[in-house]
PDB file of N, CA and C in Angstrom:
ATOM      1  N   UNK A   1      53.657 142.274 -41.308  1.00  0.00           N
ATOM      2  CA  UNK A   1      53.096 143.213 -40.378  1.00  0.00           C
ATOM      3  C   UNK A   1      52.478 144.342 -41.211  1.00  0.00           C
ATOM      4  N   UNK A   2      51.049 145.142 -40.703  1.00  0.00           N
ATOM      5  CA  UNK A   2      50.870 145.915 -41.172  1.00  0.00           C
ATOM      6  C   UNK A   2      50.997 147.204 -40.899  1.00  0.00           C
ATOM      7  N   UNK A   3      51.055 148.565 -41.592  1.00  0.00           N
ATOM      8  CA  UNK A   3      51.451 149.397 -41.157  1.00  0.00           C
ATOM      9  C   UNK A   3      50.808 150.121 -39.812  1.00  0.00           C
ATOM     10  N   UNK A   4      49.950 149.507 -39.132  1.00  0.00           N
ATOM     11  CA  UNK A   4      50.129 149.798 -37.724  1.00  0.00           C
ATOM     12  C   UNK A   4      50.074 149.135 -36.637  1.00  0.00           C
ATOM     13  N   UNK A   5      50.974 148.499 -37.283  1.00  0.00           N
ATOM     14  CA  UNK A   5      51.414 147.594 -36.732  1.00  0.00           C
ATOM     15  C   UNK A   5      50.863 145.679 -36.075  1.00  0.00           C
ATOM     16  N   UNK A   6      49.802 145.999 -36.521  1.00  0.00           N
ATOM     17  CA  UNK A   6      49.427 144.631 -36.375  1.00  0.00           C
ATOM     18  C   UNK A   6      49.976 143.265 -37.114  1.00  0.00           C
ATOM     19  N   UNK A   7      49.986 142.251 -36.980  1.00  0.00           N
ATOM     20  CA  UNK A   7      50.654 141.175 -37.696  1.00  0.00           C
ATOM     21  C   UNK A   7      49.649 140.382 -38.524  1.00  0.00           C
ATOM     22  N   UNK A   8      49.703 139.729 -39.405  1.00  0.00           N
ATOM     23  CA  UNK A   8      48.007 139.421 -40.330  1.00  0.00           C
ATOM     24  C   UNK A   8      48.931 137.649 -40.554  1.00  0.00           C
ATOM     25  N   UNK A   9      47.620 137.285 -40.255  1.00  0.00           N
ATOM     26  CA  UNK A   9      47.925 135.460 -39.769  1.00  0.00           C
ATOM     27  C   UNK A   9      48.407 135.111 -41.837  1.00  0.00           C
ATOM     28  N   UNK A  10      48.694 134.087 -42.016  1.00  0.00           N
ATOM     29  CA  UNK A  10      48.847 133.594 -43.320  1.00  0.00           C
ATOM     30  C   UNK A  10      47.850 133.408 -44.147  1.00  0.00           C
ATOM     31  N   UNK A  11      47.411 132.978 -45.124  1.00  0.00           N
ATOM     32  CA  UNK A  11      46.448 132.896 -45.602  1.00  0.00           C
ATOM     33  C   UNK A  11      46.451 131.307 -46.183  1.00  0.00           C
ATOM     34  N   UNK A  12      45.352 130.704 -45.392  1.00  0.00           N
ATOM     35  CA  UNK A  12      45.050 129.012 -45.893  1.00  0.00           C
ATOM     36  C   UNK A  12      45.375 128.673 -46.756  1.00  0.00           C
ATOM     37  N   UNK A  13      45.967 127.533 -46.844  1.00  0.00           N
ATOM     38  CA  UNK A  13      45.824 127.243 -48.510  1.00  0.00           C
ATOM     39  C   UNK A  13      44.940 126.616 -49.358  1.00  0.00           C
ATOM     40  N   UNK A  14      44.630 126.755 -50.366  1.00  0.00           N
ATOM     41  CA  UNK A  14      43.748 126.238 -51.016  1.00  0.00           C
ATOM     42  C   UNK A  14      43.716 124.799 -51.461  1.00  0.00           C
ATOM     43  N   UNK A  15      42.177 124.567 -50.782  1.00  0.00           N
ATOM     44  CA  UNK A  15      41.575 123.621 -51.143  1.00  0.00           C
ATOM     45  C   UNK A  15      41.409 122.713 -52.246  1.00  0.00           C
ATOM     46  N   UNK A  16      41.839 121.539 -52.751  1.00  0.00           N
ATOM     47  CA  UNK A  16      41.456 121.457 -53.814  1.00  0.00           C
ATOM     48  C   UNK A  16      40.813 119.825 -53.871  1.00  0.00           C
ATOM     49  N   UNK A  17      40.686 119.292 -55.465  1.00  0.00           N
ATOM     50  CA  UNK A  17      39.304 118.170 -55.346  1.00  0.00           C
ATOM     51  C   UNK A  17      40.050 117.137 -54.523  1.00  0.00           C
ATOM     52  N   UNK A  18      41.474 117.205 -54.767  1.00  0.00           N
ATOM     53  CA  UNK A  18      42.189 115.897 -54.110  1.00  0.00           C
ATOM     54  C   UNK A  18      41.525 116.349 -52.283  1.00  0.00           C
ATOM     55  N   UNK A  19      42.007 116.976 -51.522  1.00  0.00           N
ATOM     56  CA  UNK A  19      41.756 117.039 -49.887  1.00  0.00           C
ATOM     57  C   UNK A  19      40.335 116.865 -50.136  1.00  0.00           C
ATOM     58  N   UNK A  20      39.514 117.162 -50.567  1.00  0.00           N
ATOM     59  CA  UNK A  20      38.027 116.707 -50.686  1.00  0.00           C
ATOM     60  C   UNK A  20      37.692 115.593 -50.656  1.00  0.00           C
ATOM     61  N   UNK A  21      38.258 114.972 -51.670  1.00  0.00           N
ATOM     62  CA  UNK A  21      38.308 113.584 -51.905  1.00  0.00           C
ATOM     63  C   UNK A  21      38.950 112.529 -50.406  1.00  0.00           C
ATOM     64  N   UNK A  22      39.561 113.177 -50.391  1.00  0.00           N
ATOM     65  CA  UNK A  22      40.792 112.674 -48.940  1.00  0.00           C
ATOM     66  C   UNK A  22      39.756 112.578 -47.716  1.00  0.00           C
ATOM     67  N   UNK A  23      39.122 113.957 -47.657  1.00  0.00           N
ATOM     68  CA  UNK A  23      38.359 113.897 -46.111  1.00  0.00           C
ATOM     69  C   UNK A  23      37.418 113.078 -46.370  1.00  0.00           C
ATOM     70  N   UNK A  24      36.703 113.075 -47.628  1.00  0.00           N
ATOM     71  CA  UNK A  24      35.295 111.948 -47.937  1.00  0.00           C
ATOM     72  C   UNK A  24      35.491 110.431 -47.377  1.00  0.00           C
ATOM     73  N   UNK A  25      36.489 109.747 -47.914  1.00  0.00           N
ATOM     74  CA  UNK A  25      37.437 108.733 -47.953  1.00  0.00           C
ATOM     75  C   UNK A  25      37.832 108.610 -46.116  1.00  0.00           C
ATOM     76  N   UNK A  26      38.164 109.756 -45.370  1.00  0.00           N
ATOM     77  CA  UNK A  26      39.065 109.179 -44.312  1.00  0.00           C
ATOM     78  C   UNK A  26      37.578 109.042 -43.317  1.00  0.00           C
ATOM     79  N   UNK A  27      36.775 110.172 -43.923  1.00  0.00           N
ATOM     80  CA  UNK A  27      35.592 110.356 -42.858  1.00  0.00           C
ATOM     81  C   UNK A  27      34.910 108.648 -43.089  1.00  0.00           C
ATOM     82  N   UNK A  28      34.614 107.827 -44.393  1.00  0.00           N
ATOM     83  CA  UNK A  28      33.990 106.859 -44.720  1.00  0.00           C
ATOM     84  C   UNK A  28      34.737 105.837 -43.961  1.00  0.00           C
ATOM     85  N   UNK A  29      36.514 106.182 -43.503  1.00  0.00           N
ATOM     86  CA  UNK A  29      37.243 104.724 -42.691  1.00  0.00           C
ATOM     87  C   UNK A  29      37.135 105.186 -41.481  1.00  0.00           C
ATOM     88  N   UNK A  30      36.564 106.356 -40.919  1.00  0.00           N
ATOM     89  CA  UNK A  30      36.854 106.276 -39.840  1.00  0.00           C
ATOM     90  C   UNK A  30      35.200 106.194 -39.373  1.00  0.00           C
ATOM     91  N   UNK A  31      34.211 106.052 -39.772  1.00  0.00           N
ATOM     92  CA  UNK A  31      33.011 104.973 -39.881  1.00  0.00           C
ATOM     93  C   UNK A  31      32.947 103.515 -39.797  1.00  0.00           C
ATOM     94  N   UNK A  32      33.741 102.866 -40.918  1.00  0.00           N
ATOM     95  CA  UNK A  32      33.815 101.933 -40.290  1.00  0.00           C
ATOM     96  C   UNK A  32      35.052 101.212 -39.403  1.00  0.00           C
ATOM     97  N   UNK A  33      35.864 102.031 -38.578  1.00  0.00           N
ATOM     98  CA  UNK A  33      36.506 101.665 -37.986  1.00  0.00           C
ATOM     99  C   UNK A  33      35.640 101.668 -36.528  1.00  0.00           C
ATOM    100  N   UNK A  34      34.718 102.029 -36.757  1.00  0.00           N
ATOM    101  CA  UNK A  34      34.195 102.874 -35.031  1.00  0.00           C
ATOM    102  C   UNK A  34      33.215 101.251 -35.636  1.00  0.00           C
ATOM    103  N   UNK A  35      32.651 101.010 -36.813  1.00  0.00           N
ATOM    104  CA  UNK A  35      31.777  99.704 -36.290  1.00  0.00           C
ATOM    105  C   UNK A  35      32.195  98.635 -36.283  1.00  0.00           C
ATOM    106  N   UNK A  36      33.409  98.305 -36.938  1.00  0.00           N
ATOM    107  CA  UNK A  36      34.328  97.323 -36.502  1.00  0.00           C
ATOM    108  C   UNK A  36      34.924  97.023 -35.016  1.00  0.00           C
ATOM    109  N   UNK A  37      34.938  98.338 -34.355  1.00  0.00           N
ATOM    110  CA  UNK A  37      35.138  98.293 -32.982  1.00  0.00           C
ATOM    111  C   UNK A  37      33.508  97.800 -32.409  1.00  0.00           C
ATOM    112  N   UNK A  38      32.790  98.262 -32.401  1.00  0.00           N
ATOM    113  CA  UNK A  38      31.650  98.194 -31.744  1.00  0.00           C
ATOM    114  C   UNK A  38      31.314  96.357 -32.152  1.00  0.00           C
ATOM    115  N   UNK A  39      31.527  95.780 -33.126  1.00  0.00           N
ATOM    116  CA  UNK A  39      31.239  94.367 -33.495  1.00  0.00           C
ATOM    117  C   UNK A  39      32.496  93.932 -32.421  1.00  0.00           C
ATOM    118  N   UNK A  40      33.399  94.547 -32.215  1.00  0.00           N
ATOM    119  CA  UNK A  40      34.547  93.351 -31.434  1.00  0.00           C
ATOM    120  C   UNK A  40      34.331  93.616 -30.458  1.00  0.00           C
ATOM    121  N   UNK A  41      33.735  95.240 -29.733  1.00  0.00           N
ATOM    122  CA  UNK A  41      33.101  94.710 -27.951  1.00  0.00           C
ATOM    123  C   UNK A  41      31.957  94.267 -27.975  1.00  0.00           C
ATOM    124  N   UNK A  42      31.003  93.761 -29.001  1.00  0.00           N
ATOM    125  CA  UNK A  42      29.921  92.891 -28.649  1.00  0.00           C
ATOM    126  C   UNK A  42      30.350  91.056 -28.791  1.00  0.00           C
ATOM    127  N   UNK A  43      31.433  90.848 -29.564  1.00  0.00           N
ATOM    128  CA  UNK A  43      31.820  89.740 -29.631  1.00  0.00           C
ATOM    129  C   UNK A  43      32.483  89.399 -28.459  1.00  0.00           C
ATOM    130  N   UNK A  44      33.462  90.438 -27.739  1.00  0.00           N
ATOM    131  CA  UNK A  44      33.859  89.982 -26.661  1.00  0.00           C
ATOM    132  C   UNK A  44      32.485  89.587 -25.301  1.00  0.00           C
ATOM    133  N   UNK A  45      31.928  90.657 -25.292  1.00  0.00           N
ATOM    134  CA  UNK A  45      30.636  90.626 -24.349  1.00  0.00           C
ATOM    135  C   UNK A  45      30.200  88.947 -24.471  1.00  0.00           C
ATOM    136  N   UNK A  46      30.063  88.637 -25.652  1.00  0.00           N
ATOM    137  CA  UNK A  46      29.065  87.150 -25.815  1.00  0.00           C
ATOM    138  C   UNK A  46      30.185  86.165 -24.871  1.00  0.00           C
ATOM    139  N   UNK A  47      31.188  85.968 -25.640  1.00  0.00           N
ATOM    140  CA  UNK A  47      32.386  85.402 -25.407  1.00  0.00           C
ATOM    141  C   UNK A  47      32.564  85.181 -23.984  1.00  0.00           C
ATOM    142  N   UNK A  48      32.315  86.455 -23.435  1.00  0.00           N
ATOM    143  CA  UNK A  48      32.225  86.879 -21.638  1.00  0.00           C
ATOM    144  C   UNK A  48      31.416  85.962 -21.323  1.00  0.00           C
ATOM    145  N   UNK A  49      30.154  85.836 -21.547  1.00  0.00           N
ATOM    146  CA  UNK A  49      29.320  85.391 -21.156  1.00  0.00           C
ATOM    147  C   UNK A  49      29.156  83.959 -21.388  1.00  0.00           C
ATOM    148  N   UNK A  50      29.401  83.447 -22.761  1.00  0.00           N
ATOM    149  CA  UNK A  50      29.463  82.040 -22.969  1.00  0.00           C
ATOM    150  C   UNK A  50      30.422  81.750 -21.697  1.00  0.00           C
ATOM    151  N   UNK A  51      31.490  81.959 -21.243  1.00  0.00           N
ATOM    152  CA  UNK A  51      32.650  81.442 -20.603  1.00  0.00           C
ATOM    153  C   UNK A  51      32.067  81.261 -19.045  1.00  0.00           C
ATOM    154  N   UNK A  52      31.024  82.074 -18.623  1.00  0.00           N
ATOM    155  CA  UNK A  52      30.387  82.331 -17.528  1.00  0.00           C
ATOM    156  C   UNK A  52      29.741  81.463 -17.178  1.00  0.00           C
ATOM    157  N   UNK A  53      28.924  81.129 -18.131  1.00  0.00           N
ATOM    158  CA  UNK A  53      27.471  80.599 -18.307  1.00  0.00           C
ATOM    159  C   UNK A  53      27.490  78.911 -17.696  1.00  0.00           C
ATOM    160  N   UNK A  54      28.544  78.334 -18.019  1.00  0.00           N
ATOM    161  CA  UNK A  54      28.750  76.908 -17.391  1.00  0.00           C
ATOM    162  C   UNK A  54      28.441  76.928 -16.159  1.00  0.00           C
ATOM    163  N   UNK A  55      30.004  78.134 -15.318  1.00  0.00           N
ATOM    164  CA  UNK A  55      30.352  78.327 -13.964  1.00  0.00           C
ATOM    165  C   UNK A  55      29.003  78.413 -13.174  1.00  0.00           C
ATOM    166  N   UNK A  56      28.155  79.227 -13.765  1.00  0.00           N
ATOM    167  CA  UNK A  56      27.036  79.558 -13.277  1.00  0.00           C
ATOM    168  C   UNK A  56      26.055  78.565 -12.932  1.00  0.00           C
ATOM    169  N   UNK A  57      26.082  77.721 -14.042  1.00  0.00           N
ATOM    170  CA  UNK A  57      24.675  76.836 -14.020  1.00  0.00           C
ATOM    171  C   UNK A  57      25.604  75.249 -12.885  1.00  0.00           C
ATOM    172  N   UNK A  58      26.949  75.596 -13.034  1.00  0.00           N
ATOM    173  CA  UNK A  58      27.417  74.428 -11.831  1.00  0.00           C
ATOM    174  C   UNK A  58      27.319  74.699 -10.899  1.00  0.00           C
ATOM    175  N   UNK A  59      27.674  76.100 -10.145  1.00  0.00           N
ATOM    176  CA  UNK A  59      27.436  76.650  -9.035  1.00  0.00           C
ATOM    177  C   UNK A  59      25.893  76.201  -8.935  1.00  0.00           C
ATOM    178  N   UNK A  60      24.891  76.557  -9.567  1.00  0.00           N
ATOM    179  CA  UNK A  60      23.575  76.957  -9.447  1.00  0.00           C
ATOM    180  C   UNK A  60      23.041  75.400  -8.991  1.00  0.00           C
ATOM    181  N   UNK A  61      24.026  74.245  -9.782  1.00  0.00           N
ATOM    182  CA  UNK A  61      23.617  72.851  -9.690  1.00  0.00           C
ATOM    183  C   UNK A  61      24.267  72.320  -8.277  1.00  0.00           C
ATOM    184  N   UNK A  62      25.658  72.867  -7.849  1.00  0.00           N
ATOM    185  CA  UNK A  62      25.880  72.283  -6.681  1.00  0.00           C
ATOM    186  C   UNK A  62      25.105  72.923  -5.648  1.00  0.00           C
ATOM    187  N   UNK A  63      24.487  74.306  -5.204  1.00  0.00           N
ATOM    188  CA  UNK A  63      23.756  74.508  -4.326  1.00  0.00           C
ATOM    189  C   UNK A  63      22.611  74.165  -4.504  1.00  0.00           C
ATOM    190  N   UNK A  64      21.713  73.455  -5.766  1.00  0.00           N
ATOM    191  CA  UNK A  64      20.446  72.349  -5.525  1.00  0.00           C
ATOM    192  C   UNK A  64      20.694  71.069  -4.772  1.00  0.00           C
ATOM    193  N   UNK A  65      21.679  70.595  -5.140  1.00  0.00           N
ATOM    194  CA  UNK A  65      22.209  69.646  -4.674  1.00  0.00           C
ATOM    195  C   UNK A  65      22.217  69.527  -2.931  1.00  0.00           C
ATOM    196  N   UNK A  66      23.375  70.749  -2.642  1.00  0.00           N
ATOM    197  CA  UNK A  66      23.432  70.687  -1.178  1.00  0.00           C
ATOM    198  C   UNK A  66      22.413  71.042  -0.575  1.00  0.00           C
ATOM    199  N   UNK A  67      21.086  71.645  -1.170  1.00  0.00           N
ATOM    200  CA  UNK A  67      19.962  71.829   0.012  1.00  0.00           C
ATOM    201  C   UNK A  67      19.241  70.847  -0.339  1.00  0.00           C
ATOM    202  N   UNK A  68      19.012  69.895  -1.352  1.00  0.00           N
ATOM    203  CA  UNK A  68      17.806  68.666  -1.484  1.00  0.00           C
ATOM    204  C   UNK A  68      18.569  67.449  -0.375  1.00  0.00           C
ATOM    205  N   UNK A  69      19.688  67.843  -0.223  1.00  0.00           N
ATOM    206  CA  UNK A  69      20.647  66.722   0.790  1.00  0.00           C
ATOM    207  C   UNK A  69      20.301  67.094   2.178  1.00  0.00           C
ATOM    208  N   UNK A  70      20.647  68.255   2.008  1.00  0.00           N
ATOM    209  CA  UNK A  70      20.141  68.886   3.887  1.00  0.00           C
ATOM    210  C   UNK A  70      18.554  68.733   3.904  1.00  0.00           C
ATOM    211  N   UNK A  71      17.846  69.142   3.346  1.00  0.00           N
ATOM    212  CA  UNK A  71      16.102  68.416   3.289  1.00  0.00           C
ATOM    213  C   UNK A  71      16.155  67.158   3.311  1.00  0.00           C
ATOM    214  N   UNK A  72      16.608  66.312   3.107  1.00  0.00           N
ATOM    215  CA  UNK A  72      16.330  64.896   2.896  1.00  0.00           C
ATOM    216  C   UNK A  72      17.204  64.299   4.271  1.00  0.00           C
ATOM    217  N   UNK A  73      18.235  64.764   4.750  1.00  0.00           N
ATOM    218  CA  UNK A  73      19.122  64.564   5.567  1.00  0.00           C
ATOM    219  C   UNK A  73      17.559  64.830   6.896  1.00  0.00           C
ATOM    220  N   UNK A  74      17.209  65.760   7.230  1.00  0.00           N
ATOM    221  CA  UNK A  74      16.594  66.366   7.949  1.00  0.00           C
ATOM    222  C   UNK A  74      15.277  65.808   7.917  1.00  0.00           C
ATOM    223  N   UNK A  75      14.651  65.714   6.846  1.00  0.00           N
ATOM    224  CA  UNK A  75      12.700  64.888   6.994  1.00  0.00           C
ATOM    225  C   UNK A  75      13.273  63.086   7.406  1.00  0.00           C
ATOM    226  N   UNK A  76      14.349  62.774   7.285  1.00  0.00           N
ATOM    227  CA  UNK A  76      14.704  61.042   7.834  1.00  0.00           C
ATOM    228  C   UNK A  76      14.784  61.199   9.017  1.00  0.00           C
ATOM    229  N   UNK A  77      15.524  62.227   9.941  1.00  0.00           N
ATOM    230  CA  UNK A  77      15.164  62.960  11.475  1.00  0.00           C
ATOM    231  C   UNK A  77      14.278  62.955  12.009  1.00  0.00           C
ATOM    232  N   UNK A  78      13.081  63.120  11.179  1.00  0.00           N
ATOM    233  CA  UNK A  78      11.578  63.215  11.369  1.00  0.00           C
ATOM    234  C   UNK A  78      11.450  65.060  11.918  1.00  0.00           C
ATOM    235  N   UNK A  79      12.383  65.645  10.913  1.00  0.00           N
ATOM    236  CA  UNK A  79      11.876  67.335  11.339  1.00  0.00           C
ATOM    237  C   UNK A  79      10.541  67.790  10.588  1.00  0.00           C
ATOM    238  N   UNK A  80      10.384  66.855   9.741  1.00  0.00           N
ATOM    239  CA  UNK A  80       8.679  67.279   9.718  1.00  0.00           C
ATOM    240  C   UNK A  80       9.021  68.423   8.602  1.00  0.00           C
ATOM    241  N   UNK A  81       7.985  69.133   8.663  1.00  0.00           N
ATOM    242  CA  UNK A  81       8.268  70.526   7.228  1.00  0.00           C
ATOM    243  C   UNK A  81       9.563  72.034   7.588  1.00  0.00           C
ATOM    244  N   UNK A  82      10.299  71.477   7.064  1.00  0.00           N
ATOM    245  CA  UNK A  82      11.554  72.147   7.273  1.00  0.00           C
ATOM    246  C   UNK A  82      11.622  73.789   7.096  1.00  0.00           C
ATOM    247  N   UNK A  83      10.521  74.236   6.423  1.00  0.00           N
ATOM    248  CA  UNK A  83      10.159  75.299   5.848  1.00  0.00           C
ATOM    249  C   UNK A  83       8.629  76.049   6.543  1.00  0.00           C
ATOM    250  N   UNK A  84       8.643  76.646   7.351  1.00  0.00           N
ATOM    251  CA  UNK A  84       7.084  76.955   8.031  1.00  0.00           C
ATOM    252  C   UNK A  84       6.745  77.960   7.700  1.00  0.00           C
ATOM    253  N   UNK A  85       5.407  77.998   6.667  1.00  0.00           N
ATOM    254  CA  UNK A  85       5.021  79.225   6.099  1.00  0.00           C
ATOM    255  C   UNK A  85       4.076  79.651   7.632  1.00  0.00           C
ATOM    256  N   UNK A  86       4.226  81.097   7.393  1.00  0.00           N
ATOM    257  CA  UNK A  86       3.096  82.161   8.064  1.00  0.00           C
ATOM    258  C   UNK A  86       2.254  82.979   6.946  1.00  0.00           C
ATOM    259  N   UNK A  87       1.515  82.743   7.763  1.00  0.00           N
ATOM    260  CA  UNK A  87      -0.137  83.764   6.821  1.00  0.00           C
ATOM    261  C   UNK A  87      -0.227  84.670   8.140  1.00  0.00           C
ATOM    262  N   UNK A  88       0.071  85.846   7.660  1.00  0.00           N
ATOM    263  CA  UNK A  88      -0.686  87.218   8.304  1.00  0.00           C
ATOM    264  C   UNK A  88      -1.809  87.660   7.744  1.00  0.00           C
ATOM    265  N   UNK A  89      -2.864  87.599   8.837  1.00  0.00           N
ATOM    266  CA  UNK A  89      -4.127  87.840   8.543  1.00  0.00           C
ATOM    267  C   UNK A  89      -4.469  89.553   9.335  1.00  0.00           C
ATOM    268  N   UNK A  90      -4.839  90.274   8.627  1.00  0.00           N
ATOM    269  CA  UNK A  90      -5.157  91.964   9.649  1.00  0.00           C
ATOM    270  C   UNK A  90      -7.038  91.504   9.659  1.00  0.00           C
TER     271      UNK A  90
END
């Protein structure tokens, strides 16, 4: 405390080449820890997607399926063009 009373914080300690060295070093792992992360959520992302990508294209294959069946089911009926375009003319 000083004599009027105020209190005076400690004084830092000194720096030296080792903590220099230390922060250089932790700052350089904690670089590549952040792109080592960033490579494992893009690997997962692909991964995501490879796993998807089947589901998708079977889904995508059984609903070709069920409408070339209902078209074909339907022109043996004799419904004629199952699909009736309009042209708006102004």
């Amino acid at each position: 405390m000083t004599a009027d009373g105020q209190f005076r914080d400690p004084l830092p300690p000194r720096r030296t080449w080792l903590d220099r060295a230390l922060a250089r070093v932790g700052g350089a792992a904690l670089l590549v820890t952040l792109a080592a992360a960033g490579l494992v959520v893009v690997a997962l992302a692909i991964l995501f997607v490879g796993l998807l990508l089947p589901v998708v294209i079977g889904a995508g294959l059984i609903a070709f399926a069920s409408l070339w069946w209902r078209l074909r089911r339907l022109r043996r009926a004799g419904g004629g063009n199952p699909v009736p375009f309009v042209i708006l003319r102004r």
